[in-house]
Protein backbone atom coordinates (compact mmCIF):
# COMPACT_ATOMS: atom_id res chain seq x y z
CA UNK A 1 0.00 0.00 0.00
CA UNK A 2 2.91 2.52 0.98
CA UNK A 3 4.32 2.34 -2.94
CA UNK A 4 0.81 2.90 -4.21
CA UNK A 5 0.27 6.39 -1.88
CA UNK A 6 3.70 7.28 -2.99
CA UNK A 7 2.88 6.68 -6.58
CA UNK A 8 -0.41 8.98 -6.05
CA UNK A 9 1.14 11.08 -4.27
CA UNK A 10 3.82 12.17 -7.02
CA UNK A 11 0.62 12.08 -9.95
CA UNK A 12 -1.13 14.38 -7.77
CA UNK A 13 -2.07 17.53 -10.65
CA UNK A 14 -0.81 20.77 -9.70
CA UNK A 15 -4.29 22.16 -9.66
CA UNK A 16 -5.91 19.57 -6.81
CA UNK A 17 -7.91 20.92 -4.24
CA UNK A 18 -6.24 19.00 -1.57
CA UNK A 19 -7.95 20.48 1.19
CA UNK A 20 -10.93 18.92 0.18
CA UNK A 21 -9.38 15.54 0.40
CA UNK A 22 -8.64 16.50 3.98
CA UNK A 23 -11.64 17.66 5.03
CA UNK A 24 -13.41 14.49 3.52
CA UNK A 25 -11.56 12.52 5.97
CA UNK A 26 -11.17 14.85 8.69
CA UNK A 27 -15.12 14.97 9.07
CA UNK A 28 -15.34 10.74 8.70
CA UNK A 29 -13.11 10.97 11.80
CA UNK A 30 -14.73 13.24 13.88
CA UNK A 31 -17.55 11.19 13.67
CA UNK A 32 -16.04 8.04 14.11
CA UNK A 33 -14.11 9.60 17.48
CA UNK A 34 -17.46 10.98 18.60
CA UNK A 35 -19.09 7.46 18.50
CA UNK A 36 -16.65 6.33 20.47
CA UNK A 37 -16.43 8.77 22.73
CA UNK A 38 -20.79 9.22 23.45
CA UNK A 39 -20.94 5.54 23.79
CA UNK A 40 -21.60 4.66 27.22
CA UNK A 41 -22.60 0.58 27.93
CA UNK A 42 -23.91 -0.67 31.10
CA UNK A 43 -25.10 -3.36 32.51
CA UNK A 44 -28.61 -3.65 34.45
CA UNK A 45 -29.50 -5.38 37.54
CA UNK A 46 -31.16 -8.24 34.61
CA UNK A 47 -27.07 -8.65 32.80
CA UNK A 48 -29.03 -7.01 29.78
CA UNK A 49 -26.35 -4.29 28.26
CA UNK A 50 -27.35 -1.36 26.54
CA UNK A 51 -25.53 1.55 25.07
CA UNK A 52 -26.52 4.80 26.92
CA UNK A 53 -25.50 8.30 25.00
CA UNK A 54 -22.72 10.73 27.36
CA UNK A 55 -24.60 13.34 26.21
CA UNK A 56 -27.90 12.38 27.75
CA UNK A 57 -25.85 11.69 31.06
CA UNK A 58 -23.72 15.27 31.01
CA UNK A 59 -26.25 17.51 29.24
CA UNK A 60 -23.31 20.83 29.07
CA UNK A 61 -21.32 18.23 27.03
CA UNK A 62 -24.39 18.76 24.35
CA UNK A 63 -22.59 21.77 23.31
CA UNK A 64 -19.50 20.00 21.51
CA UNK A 65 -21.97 18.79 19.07
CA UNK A 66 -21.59 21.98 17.75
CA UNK A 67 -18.19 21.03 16.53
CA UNK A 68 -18.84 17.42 16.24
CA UNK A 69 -21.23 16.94 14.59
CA UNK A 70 -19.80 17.14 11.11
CA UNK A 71 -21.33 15.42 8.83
CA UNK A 72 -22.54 18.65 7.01
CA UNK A 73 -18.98 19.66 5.66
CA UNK A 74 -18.99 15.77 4.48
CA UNK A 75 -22.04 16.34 2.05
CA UNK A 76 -20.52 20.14 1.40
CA UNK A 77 -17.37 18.48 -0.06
CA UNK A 78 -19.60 15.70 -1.49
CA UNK A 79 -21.34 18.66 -3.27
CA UNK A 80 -17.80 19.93 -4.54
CA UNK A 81 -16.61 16.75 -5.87
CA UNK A 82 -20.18 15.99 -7.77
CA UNK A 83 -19.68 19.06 -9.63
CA UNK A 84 -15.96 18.18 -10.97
CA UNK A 85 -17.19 14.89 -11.26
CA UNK A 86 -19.99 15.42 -13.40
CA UNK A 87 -18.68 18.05 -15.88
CA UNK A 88 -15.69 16.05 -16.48
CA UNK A 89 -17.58 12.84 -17.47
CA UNK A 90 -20.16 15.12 -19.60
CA UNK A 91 -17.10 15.82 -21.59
CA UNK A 92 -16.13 12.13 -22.52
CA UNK A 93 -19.78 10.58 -22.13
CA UNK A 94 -23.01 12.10 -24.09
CA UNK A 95 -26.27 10.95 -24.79
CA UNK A 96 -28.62 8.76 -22.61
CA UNK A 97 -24.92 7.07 -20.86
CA UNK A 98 -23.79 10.04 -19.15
CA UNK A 99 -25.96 9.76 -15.89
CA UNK A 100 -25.53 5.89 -14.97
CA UNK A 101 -21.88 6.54 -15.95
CA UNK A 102 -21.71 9.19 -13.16
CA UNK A 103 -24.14 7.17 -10.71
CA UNK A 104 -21.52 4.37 -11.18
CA UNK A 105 -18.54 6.35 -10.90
CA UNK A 106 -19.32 8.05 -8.06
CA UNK A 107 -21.34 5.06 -6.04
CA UNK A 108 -18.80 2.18 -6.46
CA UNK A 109 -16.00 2.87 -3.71
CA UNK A 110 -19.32 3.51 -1.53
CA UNK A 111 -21.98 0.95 -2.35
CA UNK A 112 -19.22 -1.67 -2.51
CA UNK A 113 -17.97 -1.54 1.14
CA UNK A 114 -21.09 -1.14 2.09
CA UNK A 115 -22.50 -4.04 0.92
CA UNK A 116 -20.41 -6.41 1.94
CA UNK A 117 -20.31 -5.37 5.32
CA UNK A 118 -24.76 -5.46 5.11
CA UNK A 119 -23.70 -9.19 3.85
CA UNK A 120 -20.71 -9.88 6.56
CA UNK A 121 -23.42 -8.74 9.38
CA UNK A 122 -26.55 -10.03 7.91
CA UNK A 123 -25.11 -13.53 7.09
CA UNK A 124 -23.86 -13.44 11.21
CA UNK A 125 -26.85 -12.46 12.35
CA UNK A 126 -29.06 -15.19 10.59
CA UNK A 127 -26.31 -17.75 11.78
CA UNK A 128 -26.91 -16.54 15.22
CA UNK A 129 -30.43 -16.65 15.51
CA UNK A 130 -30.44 -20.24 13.44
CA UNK A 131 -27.91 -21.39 16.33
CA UNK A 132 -29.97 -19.58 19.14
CA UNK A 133 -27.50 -17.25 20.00
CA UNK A 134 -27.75 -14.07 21.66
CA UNK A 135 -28.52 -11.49 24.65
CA UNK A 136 -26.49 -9.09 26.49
CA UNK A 137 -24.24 -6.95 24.47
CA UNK A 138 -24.90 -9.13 21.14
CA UNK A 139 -28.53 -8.01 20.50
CA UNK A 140 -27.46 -4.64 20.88
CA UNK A 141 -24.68 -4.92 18.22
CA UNK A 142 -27.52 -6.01 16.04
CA UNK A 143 -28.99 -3.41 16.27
CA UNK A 144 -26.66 -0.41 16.44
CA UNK A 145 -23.87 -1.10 13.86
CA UNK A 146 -26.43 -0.55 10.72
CA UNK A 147 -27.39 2.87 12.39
CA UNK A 148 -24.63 5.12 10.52
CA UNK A 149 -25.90 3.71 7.01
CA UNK A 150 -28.21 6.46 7.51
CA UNK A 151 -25.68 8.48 6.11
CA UNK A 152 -25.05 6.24 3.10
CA UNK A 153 -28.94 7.13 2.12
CA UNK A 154 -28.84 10.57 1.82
CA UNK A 155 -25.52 10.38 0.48
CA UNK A 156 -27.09 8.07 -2.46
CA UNK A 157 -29.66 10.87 -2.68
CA UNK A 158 -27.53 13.62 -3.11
CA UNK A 159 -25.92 11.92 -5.88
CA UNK A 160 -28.83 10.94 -8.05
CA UNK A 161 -30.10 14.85 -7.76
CA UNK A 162 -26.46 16.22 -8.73
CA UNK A 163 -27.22 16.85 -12.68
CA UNK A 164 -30.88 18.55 -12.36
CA UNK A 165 -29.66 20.61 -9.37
CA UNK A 166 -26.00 21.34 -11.08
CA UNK A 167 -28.12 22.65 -13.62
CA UNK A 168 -30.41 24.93 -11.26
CA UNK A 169 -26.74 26.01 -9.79
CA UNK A 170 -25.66 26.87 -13.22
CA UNK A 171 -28.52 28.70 -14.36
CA UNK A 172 -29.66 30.85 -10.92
CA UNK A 173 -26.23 30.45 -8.86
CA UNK A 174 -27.17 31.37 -5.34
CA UNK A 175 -30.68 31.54 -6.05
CA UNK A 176 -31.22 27.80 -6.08
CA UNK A 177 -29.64 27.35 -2.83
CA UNK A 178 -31.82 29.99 -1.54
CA UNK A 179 -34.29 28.62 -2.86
CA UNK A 180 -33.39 25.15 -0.72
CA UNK A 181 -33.11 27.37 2.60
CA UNK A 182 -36.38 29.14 2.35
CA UNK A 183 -37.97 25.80 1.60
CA UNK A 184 -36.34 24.07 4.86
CA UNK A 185 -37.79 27.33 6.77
CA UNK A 186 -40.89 27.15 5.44
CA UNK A 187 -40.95 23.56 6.09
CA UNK A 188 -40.10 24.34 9.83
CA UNK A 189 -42.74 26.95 9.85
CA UNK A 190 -45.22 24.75 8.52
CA UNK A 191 -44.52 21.89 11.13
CA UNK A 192 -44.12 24.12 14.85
CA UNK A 193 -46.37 27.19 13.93
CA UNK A 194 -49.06 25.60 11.93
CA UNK A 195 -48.65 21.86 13.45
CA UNK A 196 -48.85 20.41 9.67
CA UNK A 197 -48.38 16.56 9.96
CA UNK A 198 -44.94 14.90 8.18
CA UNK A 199 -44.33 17.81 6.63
CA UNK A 200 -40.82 17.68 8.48
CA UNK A 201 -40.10 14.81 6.82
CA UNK A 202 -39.30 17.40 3.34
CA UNK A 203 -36.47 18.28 5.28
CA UNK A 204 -34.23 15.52 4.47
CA UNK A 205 -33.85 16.33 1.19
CA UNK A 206 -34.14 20.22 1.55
CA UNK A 207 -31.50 20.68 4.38
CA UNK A 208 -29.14 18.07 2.96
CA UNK A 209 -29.18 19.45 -0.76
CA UNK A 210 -29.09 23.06 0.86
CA UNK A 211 -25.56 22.27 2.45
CA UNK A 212 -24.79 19.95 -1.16
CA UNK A 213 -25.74 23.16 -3.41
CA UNK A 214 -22.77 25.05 -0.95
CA UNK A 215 -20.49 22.58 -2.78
CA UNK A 216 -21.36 23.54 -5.77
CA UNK A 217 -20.76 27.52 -5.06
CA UNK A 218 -17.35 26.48 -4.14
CA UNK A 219 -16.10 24.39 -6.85
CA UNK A 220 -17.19 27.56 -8.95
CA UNK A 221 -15.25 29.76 -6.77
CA UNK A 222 -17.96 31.75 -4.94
CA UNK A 223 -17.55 31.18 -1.62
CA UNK A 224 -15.76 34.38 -1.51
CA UNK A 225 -17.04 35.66 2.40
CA UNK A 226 -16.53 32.86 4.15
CA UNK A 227 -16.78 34.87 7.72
CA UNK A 228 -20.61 36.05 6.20
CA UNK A 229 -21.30 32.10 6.36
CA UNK A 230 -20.02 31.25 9.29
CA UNK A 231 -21.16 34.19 11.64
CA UNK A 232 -24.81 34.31 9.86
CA UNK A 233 -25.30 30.60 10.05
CA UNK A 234 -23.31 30.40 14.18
CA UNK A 235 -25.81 33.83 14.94
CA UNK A 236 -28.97 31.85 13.67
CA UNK A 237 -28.09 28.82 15.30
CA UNK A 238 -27.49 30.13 18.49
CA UNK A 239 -30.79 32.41 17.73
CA UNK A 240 -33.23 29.85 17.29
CA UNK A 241 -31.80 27.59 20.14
CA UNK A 242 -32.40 30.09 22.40
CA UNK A 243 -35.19 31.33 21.69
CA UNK A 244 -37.56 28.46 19.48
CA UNK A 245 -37.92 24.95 20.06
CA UNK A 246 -35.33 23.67 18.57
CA UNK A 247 -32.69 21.31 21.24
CA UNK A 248 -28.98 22.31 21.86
CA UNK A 249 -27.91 19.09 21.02
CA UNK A 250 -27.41 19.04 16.68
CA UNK A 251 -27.07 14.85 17.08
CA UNK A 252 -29.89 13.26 18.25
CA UNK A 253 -30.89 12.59 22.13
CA UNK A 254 -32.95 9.62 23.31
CA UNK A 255 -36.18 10.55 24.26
CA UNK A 256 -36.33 14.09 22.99
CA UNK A 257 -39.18 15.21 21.67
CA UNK A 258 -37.80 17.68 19.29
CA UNK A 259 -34.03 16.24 17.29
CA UNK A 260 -32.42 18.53 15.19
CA UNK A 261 -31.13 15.38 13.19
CA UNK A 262 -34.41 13.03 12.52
CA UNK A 263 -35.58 14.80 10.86
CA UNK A 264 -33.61 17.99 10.04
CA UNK A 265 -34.24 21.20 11.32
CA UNK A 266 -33.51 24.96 10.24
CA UNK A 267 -31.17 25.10 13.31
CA UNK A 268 -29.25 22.20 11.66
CA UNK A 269 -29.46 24.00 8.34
CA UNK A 270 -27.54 27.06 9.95
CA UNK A 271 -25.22 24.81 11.95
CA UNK A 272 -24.42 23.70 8.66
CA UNK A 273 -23.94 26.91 7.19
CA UNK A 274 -21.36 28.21 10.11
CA UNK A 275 -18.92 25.17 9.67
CA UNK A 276 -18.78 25.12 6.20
CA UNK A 277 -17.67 28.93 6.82
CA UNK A 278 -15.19 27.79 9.29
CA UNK A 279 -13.64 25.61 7.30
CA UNK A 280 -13.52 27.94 4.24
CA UNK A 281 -11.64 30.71 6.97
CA UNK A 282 -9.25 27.84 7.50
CA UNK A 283 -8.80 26.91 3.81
CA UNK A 284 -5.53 29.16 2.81
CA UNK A 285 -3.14 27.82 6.15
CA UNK A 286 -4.29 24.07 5.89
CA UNK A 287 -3.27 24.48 2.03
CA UNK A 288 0.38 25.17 2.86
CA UNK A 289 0.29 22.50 5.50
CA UNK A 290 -0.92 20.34 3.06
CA UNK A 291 2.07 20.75 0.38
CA UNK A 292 4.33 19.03 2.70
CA UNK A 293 4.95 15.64 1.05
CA UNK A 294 4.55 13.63 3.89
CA UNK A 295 0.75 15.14 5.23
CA UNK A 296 -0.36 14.49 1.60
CA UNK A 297 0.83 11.19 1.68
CA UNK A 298 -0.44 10.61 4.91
CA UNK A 299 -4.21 12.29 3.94
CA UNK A 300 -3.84 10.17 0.91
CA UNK A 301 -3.55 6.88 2.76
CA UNK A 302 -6.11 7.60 5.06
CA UNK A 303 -8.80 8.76 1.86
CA UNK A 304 -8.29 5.61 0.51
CA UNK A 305 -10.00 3.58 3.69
CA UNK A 306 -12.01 6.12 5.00
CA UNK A 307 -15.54 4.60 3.76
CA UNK A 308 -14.37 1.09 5.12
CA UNK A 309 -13.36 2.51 8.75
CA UNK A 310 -16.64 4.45 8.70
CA UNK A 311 -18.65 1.61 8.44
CA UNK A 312 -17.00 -0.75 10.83
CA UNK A 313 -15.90 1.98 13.63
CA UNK A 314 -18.82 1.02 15.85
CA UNK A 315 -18.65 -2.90 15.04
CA UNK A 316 -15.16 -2.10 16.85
CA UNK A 317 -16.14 -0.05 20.04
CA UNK A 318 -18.93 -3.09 20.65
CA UNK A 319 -16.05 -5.76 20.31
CA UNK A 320 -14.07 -3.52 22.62
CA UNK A 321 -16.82 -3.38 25.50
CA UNK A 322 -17.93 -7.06 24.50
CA UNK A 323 -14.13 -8.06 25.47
CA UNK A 324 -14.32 -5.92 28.88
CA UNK A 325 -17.61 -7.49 29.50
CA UNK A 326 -16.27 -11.07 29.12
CA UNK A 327 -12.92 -10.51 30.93
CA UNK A 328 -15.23 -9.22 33.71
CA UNK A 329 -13.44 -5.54 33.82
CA UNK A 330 -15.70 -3.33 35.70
CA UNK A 331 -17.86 -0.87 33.66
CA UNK A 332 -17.88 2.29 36.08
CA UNK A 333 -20.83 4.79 36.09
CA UNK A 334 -20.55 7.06 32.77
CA UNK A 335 -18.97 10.08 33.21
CA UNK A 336 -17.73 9.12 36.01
CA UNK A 337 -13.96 9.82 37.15
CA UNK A 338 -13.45 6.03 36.55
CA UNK A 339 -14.99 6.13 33.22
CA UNK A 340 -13.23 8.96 32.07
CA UNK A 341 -10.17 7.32 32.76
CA UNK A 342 -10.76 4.12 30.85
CA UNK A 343 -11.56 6.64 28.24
CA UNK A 344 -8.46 6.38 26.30
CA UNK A 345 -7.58 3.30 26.91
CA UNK A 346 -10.84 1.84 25.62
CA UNK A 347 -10.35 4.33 22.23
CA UNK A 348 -7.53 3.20 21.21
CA UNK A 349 -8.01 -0.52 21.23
CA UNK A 350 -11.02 0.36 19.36
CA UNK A 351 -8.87 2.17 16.60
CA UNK A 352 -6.71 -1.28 17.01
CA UNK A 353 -9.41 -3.43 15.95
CA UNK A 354 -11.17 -0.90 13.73
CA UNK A 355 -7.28 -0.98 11.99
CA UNK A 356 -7.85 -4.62 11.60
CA UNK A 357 -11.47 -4.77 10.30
CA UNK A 358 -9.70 -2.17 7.62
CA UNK A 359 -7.27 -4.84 6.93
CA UNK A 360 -9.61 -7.57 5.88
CA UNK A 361 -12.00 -5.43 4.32
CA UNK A 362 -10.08 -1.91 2.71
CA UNK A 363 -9.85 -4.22 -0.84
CA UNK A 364 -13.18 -3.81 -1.35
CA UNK A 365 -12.82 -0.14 -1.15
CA UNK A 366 -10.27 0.64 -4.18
CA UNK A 367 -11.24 2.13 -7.39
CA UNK A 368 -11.69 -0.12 -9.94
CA UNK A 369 -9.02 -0.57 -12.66
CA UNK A 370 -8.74 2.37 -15.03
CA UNK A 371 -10.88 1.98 -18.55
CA UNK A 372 -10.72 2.92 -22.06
CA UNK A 373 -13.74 3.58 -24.16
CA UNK A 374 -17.51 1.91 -23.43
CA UNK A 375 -17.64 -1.22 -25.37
CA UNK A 376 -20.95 -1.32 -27.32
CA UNK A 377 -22.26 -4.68 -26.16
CA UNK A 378 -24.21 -3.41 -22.99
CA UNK A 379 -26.99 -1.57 -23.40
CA UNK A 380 -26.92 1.70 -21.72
CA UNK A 381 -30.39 1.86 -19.40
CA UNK A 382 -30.94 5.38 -17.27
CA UNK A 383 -34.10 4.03 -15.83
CA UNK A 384 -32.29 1.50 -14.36
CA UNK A 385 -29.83 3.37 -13.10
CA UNK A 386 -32.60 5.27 -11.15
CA UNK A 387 -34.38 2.17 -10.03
CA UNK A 388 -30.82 0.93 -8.94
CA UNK A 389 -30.04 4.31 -6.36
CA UNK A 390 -33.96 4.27 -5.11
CA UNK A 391 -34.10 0.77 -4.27
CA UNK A 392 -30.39 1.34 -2.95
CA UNK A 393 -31.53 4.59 -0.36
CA UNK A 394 -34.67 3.11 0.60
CA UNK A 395 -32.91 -0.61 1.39
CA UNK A 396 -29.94 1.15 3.58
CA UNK A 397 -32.22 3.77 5.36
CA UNK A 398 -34.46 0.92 6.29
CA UNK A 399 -31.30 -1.13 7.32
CA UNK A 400 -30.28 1.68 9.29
CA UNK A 401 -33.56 1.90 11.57
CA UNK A 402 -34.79 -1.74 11.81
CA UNK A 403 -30.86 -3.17 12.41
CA UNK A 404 -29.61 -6.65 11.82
CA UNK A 405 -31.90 -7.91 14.83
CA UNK A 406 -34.79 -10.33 14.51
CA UNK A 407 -34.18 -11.41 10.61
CA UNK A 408 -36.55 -14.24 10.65
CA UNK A 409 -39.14 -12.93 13.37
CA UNK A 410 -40.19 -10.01 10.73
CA UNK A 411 -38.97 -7.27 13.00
CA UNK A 412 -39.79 -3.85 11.32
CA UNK A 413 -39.12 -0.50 11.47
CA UNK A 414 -41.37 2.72 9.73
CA UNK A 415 -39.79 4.06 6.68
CA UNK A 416 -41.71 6.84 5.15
CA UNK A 417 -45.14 5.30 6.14
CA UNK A 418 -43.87 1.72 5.32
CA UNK A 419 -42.94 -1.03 7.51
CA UNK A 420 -39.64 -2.68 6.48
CA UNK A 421 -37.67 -5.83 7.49
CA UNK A 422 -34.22 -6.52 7.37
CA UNK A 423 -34.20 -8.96 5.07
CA UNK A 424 -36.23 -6.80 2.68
CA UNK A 425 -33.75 -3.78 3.42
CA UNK A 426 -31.17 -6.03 2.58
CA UNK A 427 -32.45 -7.55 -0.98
CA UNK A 428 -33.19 -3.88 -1.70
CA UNK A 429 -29.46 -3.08 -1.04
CA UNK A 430 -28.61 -5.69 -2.75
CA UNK A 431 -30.80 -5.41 -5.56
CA UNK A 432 -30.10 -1.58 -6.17
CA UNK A 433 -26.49 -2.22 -5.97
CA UNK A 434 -26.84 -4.62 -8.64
CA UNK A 435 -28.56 -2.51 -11.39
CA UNK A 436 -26.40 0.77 -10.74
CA UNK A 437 -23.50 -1.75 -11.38
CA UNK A 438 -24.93 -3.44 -14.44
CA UNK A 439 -26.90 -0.01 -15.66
CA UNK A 440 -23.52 1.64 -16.38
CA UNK A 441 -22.08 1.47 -19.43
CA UNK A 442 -19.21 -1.50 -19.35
CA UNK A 443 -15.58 -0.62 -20.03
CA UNK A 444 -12.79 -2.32 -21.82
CA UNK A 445 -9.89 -2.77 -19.82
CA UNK A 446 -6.43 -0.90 -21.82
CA UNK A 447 -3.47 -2.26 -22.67
């Protein structure tokens, strides 16, 4: 692996946008540190384990969410990359091939990892329930690992709607992605003040593509008042915290009625807003840093397994408290002075064994072999293609709320006014996978 980042390393154009590249893993880490540092197991007076949030236990810790939680500079530099993306392909692809091309090219180092760890976990948990195994820490596991495919979903999402809203963005600029922030206010409006029903639910696509469409601005270069972004969206935030109903907490609580996350709110719109402005503020000093052979290499390295630590970080942190559990090491009180001191300790054999799960699974991960021209023998099918990233969203979101618990019981969970089972999340996955795979127009390998 080390000659292949040096190799990249010294192709690397002249006119990359590294700090993108850092910033895509920077905000895959932060989350992946916060998991492991909110997670808080116990044990009951029953031996039944659950996984408790530090958050919920030390309420003034809510406030690091504000840094934390990330994942809206991940989608802003998935919004940057989309652009590039897509106008480069338009200029080797035309005609009725150029979208499943780009739903291809920009789905396979994701769907791929992803689906074989939905097929490592699934096939585990049917052999455990054929077996009768189970309880304690296991059924948890179950049911928590699929959670972050959540993310996967609207990620899908914001890929099928890059070419009709990179046109919008082409054609009004700033208007379209004002157009996506008064529609998540109005959407808020609608749902405290007027007490519409699921009319919050809009906001997963209007929020999300509102933070996607700032991508967009800045691989065009028009991002130009970065301080503007980040003290408007840090003011609002703060704003309608204080003084509407909106939580402090920007990741979701248990047992809250209101979550800025599920589904999201304006106050997670401007959150949004203020750290993509941060970032941009720290754009021209991390670009220097950056040019240092080494910290590309290094941010090069760590790119090229991010997806594949993402989605087994918490499969980690459970073997890491399933380990304590069975060497019988005492699981103090969280937040505790105890606790905090096994803190460390516990995080880094988690990155151990989350370094390990990379191991076995990073293959899957790599870009696939570069291609010459489309060979004419596959039929090039768009609808497909669409068909493909639907049944793909709607088979990880459902994954990512029902969990890998209760396969043959017909355990469900409500998606969008459906009731879904794992094994139908699964063979939607699976299914969806399949067609943006085979919808794509097939290359012959050069040379």
């Amino acid at each position: 692996m080390g000659s292949r980042v040096r190799e990249l390393a010294e192709k690397t154009p002249a006119g990359r946008d590294r700090y993108v590249d850092l910033l895509r893993v920077a905000s895959l880490g932060t989350v992946v540190m916060g998991h492991w540092l909110m997670a808080a197991v116990t044990v009951g007076d029953d031996g039944g384990a659950e996984v408790g949030n530090l958050l919920a236990v030390v309420p003034g810790l809510q406030l690091l969410t504000w840094a934390m939680q990330i994942m809206p500079v991940f989608f802003f530099v998935g919004g940057f990359s989309h652009a590039l993306s897509y106008r480069s392909l338009s200029r080797a692809c035309e005609g009725p091939s150029l979208y499943p091309a780009f739903l291809r090219a920009r789905l396979q180092r994701l769907l791929r990892p992803t689906m074989v760890f939905t097929g490592v976990w699934g096939t585990g948990a049917l052999l455990l329930q054929l077996l009768g195994r189970g309880g304690g820490l296991l059924d948890v596991a179950l049911r928590l690992v699929a959670q972050p495919l959540w993310f996967i979903g609207i990620y899908l999402a914001m890929v099928a709607c890059t070419p009709p809203l990179l046109r919008l963005h082409e054609r009004f600029g700033w208007g379209a992605f004002g157009a996506l922030v008064g529609a998540a206010g109005a959407v808020d409006v609608a749902r405290f003040a007027l007490g519409v029903p699921y009319v919050e639910f809009l906001n997963f696509a209007f929020v999300w593509l509102a933070v996607h469409q700032l991508g967009f601005l800045r691989a065009d270069g028009r991002l130009r008042t970065p301080y503007v972004l980040a003290g408007a969206g840090l003011a609002g935030a703060a704003l309608l915290v204080a003084l509407g109903p909106y939580p402090l907490s920007m990741v979701g609580m248990p047992g809250e009625r209101v979550s800025n996350m599920a589904p999201p709110t304006f106050a997670l719109l401007s959150h949004g807003l203020w750290l993509v402005g941060a970032v941009e503020l720290l754009r021209g000093p991390a670009t220097r840093w950056l040019a240092g052979p080494r910290v590309w290499r290094g941010v090069i390295a760590a790119n090229g397994i991010s997806m594949t630590a993402f989605l087994w970080h918490l499969s980690a942190m459970l073997a890491v408290y399933g380990a304590q559990l069975a060497l019988d090491i005492p699981l103090p009180a969280p937040a505790s002075a105890a606790w905090w001191g096994q803190v460390p300790v516990r995080m880094a054999l988690a990155a151990l064994v989350t370094a390990a799960l990379v191991t076995l699974f990073r293959r899957f991960e790599r870009p696939a072999r570069a291609r010459t021209a489309p060979a004419p023998a596959r039929r090039v099918s768009g609808p497909a293609a669409v068909l493909g990233v639907i049944l793909c969203l709607f088979g990880v979101l459902g994954l990512s709320m029902v969990g890998f618990g209760g396969l043959l019981e017909g355990r469900t969970a409500l998606l969008v006014a459906v009731h879904v089972t794992a094994p139908a999340a699964v063979a939607m996955a699976l299914a969806g996978w399949l067609l943006v795979e085979r919808a794509a127009p097939q290359y012959r390998h050069g040379g």
